[in-house]
Protein backbone atom coordinates (compact mmCIF):
# COMPACT_ATOMS: atom_id res chain seq x y z
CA UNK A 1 11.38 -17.42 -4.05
CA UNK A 2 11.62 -15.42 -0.55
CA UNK A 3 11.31 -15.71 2.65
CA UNK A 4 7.60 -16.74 3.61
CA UNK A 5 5.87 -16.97 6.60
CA UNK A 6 2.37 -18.15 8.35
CA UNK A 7 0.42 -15.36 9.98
CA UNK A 8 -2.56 -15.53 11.71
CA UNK A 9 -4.73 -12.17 12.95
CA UNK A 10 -7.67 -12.32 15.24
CA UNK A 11 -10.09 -9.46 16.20
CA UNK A 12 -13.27 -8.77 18.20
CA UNK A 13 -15.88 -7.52 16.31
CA UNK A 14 -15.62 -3.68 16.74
CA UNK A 15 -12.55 -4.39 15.23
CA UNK A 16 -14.13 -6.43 12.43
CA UNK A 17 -16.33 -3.59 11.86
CA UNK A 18 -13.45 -1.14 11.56
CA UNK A 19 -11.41 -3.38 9.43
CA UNK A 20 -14.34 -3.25 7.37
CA UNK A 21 -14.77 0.70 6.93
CA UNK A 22 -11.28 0.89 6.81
CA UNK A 23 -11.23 -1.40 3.40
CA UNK A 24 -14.16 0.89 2.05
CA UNK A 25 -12.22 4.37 2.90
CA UNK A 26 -8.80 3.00 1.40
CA UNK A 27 -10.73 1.87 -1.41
CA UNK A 28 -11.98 5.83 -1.85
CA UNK A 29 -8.81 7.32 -1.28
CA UNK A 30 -6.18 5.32 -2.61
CA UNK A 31 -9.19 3.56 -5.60
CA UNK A 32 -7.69 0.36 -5.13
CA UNK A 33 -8.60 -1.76 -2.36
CA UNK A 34 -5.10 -3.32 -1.09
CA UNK A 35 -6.25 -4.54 2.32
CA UNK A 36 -9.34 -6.20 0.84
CA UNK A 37 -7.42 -7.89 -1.60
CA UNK A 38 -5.02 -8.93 1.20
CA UNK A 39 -7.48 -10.41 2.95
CA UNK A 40 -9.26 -12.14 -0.23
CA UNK A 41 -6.39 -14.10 -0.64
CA UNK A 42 -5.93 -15.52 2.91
CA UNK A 43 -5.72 -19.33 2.82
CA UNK A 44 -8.92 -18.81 5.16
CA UNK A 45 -11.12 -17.02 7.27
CA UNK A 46 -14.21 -17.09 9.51
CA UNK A 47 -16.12 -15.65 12.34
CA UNK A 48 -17.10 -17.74 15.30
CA UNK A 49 -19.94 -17.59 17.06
CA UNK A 50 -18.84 -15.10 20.21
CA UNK A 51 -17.67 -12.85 17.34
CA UNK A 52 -14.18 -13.58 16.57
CA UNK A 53 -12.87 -12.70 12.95
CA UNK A 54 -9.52 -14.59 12.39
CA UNK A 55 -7.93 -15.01 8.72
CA UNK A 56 -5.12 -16.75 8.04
CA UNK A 57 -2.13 -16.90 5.36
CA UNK A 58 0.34 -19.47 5.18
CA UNK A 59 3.69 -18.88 2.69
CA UNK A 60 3.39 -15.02 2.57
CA UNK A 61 5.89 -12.97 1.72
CA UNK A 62 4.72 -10.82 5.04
CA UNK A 63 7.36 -7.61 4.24
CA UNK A 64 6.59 -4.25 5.22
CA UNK A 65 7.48 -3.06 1.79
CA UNK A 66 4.56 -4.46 0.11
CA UNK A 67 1.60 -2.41 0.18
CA UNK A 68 -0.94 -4.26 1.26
CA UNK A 69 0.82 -5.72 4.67
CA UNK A 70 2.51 -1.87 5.19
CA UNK A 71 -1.48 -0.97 5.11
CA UNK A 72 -2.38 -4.19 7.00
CA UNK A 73 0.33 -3.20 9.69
CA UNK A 74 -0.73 0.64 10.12
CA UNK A 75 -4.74 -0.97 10.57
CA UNK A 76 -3.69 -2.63 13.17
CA UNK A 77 -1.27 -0.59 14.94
CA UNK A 78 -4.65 2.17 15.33
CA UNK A 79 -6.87 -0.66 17.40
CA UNK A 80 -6.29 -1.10 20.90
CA UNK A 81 -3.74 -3.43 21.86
CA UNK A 82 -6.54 -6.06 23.98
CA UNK A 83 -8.68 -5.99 20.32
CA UNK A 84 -7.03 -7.99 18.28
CA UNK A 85 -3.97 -10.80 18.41
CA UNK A 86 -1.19 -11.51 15.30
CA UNK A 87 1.51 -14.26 14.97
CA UNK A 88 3.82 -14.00 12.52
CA UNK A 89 5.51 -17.62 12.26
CA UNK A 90 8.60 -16.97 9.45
CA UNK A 91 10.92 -19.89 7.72
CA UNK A 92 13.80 -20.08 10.66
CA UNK A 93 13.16 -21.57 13.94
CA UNK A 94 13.47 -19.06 16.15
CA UNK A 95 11.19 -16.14 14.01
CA UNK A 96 8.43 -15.84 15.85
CA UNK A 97 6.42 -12.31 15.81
CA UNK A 98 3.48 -11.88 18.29
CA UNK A 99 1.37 -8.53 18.78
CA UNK A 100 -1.59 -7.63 20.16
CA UNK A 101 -2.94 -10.67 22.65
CA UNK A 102 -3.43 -13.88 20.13
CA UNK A 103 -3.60 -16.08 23.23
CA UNK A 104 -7.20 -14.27 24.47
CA UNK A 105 -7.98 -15.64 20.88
CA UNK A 106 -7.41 -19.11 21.23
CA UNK A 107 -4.55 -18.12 18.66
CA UNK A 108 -1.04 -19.82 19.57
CA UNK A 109 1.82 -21.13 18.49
CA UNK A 110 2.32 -25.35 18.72
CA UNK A 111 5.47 -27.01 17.89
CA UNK A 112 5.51 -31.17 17.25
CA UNK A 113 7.51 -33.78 15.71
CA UNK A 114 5.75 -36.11 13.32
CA UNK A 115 7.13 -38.77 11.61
């Protein structure tokens, strides 16, 4: 089974645009395209109107060892911090993983009780 987790990322466009050409030049290097598969099997994703790209994944198994969120990670850790915004919401309580500025994307964590 595993651990999973929820994870959201948001990005402006020029970060859009280099996720983009980074897909295409992992694709020639590596000739497999891990990030692009990554991201074809988010749960969902969209771009809204001023230009925001978010995807989202909900029960990953977000660990570093895989090779698609190890590539995922090092994209992201090249764009400025201001560009894009990531929350990593895992199984326990109190896991909680934010980078980036998620908030500037209308990208936060809520917590509720239903019943």
């Amino acid at each position: 089974m595993g651990y999973r987790s929820d994870v959201c990322i948001a990005m402006d466009s020029s970060s859009k645009e280099a996720l983009d050409a980074y897909c295409d030049l992992e694709k020639e290097i590596k000739e497999h395209d891990t990030v692009s598969a990554l991201i074809s099997d988010a749960c969902g994703d969209n771009t809204s109107s001023d230009g925001v790209y978010k995807v989202f994944w909900g029960g990953i198994k977000w660990y570093d060892c895989h090779e698609d969120i190890s590539a995922m990670d090092e994209f992201l850790n090249y764009l400025p911090c201001d560009a894009y915004g990531f929350i990593r919401i895992g199984e326990d309580t109190e896991d909680i993983e934010e980078r980036g500025f998620p908030y500037d994307f209308d990208v936060y964590v809520s917590r509720s009780i239903e019943w």
